[in-house]
N, C-alpha and C. Protein backbone atom coordinates (compact mmCIF):
# COMPACT_ATOMS: atom_id res chain seq x y z
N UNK A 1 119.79 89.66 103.95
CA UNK A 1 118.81 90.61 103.50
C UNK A 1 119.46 91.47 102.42
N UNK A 2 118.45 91.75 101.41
CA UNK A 2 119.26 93.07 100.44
C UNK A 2 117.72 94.26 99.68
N UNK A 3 118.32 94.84 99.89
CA UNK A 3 117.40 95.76 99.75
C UNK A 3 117.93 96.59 98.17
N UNK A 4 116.99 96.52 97.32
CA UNK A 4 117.64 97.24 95.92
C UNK A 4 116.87 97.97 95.74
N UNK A 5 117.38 99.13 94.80
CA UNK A 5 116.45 100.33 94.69
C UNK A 5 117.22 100.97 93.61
N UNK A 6 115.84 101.79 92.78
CA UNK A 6 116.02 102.55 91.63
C UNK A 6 115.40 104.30 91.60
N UNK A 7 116.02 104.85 91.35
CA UNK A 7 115.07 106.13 90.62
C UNK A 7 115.26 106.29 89.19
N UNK A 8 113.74 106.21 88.36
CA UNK A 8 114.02 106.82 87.58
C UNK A 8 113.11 108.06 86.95
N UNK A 9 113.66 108.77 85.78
CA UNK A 9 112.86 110.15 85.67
C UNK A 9 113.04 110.19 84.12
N UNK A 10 112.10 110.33 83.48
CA UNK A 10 112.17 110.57 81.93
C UNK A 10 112.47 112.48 81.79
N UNK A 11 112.70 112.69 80.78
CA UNK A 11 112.85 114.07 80.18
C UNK A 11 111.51 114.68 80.46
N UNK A 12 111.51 116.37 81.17
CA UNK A 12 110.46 117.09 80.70
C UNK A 12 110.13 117.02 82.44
N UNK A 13 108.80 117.02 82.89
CA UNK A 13 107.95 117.59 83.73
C UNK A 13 107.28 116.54 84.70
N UNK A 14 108.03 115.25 84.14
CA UNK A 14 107.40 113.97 84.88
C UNK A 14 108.15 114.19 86.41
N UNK A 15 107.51 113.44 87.45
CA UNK A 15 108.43 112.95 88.36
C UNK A 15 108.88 111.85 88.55
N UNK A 16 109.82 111.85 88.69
CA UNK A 16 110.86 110.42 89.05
C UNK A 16 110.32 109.31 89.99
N UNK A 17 110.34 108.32 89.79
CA UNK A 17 109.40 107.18 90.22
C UNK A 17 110.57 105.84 91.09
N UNK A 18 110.48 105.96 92.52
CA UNK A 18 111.14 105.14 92.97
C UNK A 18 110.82 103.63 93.50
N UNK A 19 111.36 102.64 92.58
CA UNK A 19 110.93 101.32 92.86
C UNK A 19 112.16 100.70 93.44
N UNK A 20 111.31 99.55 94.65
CA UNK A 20 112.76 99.37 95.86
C UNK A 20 111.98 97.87 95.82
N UNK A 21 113.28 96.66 96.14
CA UNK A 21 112.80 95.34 96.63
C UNK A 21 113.58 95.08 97.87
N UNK A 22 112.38 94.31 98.53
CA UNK A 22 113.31 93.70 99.61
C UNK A 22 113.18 92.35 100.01
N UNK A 23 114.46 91.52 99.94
CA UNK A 23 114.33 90.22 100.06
C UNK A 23 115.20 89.88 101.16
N UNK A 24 115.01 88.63 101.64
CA UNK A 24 115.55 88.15 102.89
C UNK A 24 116.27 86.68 102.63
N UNK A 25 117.39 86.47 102.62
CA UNK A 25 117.73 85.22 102.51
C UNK A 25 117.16 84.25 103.38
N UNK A 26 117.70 82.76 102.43
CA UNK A 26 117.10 81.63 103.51
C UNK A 26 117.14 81.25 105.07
N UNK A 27 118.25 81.62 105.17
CA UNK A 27 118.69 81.82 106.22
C UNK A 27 117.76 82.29 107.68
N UNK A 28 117.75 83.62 107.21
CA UNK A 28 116.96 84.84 107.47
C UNK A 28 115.45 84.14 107.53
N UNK A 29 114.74 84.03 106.46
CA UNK A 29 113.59 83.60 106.91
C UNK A 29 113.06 82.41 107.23
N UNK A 30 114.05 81.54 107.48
CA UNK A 30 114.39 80.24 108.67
C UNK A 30 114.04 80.75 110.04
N UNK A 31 114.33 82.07 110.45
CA UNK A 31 114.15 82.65 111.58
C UNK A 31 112.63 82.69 111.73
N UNK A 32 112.24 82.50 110.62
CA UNK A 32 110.56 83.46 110.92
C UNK A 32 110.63 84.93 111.62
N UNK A 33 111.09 85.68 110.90
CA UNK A 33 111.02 86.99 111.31
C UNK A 33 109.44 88.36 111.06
N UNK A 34 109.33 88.78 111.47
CA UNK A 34 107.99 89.18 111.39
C UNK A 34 108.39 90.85 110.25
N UNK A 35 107.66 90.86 109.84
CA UNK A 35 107.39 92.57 108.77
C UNK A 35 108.12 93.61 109.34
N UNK A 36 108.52 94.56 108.19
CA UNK A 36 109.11 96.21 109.44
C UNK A 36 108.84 96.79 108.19
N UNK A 37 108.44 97.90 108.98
CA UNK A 37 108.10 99.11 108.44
C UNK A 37 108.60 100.51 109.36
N UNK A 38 109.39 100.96 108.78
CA UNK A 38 109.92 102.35 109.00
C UNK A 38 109.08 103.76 108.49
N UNK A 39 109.21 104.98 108.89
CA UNK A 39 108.72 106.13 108.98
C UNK A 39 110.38 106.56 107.90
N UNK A 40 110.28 106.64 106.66
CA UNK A 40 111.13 107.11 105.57
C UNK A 40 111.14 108.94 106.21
N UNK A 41 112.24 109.40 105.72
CA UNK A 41 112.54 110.51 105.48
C UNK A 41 112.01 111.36 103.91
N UNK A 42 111.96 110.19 103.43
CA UNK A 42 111.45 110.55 101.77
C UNK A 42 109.84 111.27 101.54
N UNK A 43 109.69 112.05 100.96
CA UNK A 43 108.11 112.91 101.12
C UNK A 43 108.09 112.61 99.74
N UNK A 44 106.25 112.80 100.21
CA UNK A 44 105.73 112.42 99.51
C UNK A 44 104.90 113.53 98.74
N UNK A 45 105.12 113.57 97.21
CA UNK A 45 104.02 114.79 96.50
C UNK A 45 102.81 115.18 96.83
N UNK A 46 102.51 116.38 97.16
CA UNK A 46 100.67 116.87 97.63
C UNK A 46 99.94 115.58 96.68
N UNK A 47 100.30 115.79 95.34
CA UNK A 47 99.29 114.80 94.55
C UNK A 47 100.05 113.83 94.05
N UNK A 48 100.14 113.14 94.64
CA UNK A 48 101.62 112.02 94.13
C UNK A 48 100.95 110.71 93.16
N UNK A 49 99.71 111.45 93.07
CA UNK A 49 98.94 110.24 91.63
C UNK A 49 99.01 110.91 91.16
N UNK A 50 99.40 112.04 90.31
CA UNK A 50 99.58 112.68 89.28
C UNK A 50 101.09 112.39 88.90
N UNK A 51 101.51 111.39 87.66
CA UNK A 51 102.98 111.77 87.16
C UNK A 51 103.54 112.50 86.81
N UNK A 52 103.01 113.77 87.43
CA UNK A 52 103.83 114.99 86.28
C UNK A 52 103.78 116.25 87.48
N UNK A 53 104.82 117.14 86.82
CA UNK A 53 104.33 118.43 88.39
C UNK A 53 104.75 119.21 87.09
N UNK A 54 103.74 120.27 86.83
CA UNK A 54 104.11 121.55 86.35
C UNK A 54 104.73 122.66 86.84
N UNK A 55 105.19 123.55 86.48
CA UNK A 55 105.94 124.57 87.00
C UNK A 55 104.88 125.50 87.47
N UNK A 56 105.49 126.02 88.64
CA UNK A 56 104.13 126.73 89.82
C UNK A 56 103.12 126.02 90.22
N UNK A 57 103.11 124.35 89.87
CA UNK A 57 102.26 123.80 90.99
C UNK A 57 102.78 122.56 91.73
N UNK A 58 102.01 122.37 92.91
CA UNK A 58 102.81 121.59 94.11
C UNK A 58 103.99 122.06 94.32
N UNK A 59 104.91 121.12 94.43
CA UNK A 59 106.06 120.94 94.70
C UNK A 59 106.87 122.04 94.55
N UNK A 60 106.61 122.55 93.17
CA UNK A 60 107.23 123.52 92.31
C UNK A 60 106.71 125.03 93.06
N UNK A 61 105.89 124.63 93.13
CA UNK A 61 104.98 126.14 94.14
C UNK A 61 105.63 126.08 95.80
N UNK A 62 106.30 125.65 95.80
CA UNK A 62 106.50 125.70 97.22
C UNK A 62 105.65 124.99 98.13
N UNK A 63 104.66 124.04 97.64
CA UNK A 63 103.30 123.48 98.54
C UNK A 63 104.39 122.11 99.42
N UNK A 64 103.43 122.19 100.70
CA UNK A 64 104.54 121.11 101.09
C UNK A 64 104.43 119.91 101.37
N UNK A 65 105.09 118.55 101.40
CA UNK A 65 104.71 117.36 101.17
C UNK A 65 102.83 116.87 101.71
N UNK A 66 103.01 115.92 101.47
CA UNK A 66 101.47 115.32 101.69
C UNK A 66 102.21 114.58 103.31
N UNK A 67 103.16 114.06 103.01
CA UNK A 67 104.11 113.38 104.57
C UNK A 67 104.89 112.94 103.56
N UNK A 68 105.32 111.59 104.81
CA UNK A 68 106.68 110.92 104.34
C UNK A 68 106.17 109.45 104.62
N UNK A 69 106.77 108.82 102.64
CA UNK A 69 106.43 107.64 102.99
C UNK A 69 106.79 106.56 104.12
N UNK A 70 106.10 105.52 104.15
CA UNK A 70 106.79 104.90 104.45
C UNK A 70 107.36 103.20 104.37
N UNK A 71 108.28 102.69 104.34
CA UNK A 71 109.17 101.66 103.82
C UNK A 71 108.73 100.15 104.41
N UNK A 72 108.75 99.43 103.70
CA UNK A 72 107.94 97.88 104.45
C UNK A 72 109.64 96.94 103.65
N UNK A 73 109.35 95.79 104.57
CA UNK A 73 109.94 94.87 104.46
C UNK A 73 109.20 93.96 104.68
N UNK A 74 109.22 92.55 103.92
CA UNK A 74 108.52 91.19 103.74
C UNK A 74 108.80 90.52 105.50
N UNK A 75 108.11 89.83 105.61
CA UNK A 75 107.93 88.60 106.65
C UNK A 75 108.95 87.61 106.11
N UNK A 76 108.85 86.48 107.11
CA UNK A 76 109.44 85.24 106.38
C UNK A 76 108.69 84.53 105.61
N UNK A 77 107.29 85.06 105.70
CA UNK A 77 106.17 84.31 104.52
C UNK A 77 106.47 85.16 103.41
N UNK A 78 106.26 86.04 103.65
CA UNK A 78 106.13 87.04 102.29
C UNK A 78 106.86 87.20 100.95
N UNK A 79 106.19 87.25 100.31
CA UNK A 79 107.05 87.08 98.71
C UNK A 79 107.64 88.24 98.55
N UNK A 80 108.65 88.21 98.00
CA UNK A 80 109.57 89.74 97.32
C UNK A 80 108.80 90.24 96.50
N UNK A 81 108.03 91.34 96.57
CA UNK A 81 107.21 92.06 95.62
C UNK A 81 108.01 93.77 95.40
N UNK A 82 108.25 94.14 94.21
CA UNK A 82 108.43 95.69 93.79
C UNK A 82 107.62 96.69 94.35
N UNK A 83 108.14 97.59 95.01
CA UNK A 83 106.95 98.48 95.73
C UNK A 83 107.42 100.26 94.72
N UNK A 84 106.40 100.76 94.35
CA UNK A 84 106.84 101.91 93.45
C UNK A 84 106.35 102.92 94.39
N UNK A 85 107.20 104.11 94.59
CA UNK A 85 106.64 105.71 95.33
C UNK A 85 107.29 106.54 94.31
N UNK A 86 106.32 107.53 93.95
CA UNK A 86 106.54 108.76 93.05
C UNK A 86 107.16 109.88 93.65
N UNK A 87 108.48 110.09 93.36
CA UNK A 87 108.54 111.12 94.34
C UNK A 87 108.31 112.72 94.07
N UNK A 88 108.70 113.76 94.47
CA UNK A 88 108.82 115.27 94.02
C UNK A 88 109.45 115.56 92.88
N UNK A 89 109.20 116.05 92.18
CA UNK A 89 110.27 116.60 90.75
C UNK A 89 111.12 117.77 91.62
N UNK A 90 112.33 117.37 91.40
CA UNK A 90 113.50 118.44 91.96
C UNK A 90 114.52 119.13 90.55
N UNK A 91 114.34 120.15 90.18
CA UNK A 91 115.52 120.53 89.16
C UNK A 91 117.19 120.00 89.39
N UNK A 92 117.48 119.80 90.94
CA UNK A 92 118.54 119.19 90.88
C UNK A 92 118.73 117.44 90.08
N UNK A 93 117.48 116.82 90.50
CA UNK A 93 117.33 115.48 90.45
C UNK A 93 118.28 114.60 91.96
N UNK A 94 118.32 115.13 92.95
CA UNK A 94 119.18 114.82 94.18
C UNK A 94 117.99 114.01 95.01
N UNK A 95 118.00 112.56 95.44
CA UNK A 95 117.97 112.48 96.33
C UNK A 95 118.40 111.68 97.65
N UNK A 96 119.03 112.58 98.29
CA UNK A 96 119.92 112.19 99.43
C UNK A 96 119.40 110.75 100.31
N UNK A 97 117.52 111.63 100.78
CA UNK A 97 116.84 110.77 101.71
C UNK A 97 116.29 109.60 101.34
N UNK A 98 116.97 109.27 99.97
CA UNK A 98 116.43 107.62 99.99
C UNK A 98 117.35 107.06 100.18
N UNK A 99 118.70 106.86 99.83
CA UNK A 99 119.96 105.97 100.88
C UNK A 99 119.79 106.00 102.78
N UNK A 100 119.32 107.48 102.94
CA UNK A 100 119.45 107.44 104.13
C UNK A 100 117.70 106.58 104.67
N UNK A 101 117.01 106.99 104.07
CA UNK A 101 116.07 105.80 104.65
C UNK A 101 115.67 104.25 104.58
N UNK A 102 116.75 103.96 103.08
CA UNK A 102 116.90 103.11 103.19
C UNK A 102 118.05 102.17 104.30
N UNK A 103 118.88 102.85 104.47
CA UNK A 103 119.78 103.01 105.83
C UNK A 103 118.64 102.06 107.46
N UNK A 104 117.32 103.25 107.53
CA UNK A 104 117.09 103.31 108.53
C UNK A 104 116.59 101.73 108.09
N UNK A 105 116.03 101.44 107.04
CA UNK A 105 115.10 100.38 107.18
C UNK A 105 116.04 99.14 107.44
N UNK A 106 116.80 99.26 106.86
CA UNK A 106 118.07 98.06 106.87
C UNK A 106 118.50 97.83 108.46
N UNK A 107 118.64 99.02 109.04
CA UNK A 107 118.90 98.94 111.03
C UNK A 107 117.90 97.74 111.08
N UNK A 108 116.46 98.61 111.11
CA UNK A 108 115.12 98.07 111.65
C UNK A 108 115.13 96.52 111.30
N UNK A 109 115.50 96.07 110.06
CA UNK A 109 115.80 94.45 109.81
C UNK A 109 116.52 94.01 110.24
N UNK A 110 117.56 94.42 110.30
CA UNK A 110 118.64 94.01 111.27
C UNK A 110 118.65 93.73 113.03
N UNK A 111 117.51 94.72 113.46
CA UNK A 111 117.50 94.52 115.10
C UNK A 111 116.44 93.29 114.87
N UNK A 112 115.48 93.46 113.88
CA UNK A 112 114.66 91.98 113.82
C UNK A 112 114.97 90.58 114.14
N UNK A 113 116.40 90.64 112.85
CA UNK A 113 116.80 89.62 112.60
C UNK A 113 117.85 89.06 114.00
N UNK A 114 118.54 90.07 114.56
CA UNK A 114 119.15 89.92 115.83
C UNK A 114 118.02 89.16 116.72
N UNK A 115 117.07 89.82 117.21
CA UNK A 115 116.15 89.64 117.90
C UNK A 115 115.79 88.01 118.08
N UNK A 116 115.27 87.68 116.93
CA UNK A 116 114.97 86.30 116.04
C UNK A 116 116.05 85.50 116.24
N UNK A 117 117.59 85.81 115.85
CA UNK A 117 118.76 85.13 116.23
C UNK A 117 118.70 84.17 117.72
N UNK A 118 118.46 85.51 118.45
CA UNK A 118 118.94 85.19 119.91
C UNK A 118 118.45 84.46 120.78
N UNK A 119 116.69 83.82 119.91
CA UNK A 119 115.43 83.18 120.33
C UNK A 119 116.54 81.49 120.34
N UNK A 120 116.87 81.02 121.26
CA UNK A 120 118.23 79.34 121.22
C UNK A 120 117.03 78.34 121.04
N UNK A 121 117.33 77.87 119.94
CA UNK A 121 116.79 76.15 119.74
C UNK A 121 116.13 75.21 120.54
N UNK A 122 115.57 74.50 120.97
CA UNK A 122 115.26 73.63 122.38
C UNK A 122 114.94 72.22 122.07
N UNK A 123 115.16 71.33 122.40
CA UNK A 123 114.26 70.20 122.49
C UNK A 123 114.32 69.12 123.79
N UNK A 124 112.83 69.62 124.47
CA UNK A 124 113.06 69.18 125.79
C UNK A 124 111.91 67.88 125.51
N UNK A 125 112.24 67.17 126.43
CA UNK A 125 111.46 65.67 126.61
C UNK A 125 111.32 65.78 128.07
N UNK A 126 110.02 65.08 128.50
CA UNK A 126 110.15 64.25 129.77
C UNK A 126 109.18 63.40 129.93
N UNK A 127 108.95 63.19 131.30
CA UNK A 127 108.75 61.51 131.83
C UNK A 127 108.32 61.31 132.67
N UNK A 128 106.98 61.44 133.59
CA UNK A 128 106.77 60.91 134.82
C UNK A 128 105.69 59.67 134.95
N UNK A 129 106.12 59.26 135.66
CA UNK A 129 105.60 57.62 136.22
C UNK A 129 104.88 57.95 137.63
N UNK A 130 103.89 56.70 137.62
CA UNK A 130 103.21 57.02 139.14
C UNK A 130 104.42 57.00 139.88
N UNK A 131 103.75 57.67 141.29
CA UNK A 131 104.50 58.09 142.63
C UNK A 131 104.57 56.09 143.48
N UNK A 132 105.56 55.70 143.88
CA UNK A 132 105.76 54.84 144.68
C UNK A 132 104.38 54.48 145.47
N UNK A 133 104.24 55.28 145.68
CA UNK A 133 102.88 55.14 147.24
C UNK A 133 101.57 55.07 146.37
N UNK A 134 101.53 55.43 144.88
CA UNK A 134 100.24 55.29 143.98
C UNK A 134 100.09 53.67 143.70
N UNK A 135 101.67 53.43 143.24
CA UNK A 135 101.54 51.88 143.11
C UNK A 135 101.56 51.05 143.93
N UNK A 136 102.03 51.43 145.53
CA UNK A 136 101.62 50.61 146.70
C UNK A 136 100.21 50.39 146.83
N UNK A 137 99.85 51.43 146.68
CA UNK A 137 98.01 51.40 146.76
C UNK A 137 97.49 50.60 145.55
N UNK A 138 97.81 50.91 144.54
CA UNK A 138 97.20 50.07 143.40
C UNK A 138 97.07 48.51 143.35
N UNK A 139 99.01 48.22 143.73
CA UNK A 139 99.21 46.51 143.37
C UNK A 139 98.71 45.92 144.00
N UNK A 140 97.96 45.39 145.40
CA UNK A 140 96.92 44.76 145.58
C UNK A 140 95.92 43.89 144.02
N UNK A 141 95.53 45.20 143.81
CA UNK A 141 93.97 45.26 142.97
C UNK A 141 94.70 44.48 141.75
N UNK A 142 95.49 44.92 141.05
CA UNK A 142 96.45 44.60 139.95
C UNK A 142 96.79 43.28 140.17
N UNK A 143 97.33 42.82 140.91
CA UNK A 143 97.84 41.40 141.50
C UNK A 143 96.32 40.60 141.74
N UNK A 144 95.49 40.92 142.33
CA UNK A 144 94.46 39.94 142.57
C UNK A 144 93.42 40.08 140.67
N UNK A 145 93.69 40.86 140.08
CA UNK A 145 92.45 40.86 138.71
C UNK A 145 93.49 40.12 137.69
N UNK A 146 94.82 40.46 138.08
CA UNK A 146 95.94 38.92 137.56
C UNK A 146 95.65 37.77 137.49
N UNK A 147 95.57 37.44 139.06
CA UNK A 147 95.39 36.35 140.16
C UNK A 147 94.03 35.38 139.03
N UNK A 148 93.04 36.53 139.14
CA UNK A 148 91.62 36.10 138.70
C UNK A 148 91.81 35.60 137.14
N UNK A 149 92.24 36.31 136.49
CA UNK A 149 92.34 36.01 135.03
C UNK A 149 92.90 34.60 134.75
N UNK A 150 93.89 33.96 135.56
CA UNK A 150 94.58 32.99 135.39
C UNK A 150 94.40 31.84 135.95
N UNK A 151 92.95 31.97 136.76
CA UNK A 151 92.26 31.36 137.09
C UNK A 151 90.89 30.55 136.13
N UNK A 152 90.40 31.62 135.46
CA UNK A 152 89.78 31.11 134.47
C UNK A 152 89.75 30.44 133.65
């Protein structure tokens, strides 16, 4: 599995726009492992369709998140697709809680993929034949529609 991720932020009043992929080697989705989605630490802007935060509003105003996104990972069907979240404009430009949620999401694939691991291979066959006492009863009938055929 690898999980990549970007922030970026142009000059001025925009907010910084975080695009993350997540892919699963062959391996991995040999398992058939099923989707995860984590509860991110990362918040999300009051108006996070707006690219821009002015000074004294939202974020900047002290208003407080809308929540906290949250983080998906592909299936073993699923195609690697770019997922984009806008985040808060911060004057520092810091943010801590996307390593760390990306952290969490990487666990969450990981107990998946364990999970999926531990499911052991099988290939069972079997075999039953009538019971002794079915074919005692039968061969009579069998033996005499023999008998008859070879008669004809």
């Amino acid at each position: 599995m690898r999980i990549e991720w970007r922030i970026d932020k142009q000059r001025g009043n925009l907010r910084p726009v975080l695009r993350y992929t997540v892919s699963l080697e062959p391996h991995e989705k040999a398992l058939a492992v099923p989707p995860v989605r984590v509860q991110s630490t990362i918040p999300e802007p009051p108006d996070s369709w707006r690219p821009h935060c002015y000074p004294g509003e939202s974020e900047r105003a002290g208003e407080a998140p809308k929540g906290m996104y949250v983080l998906d990972a592909p299936s073993h069907a699923g195609r690697e697709t770019e997922t984009t979240l806008r985040l808060p404009w911060r004057e520092d430009n810091e943010y801590p809680e996307v390593e760390a949620s990306f952290a969490l999401l990487r666990d969450a694939c990981e107990a998946q993929l364990t999970r999926a691991h531990a499911s052991e291979p099988m290939n069972l066959r079997g075999e039953l034949r009538a019971t002794e006492s079915m074919r005692r009863h039968v061969a009579p009938a069998v033996v005499a529609e023999r008998l008859l055929r070879l008669a004809r």
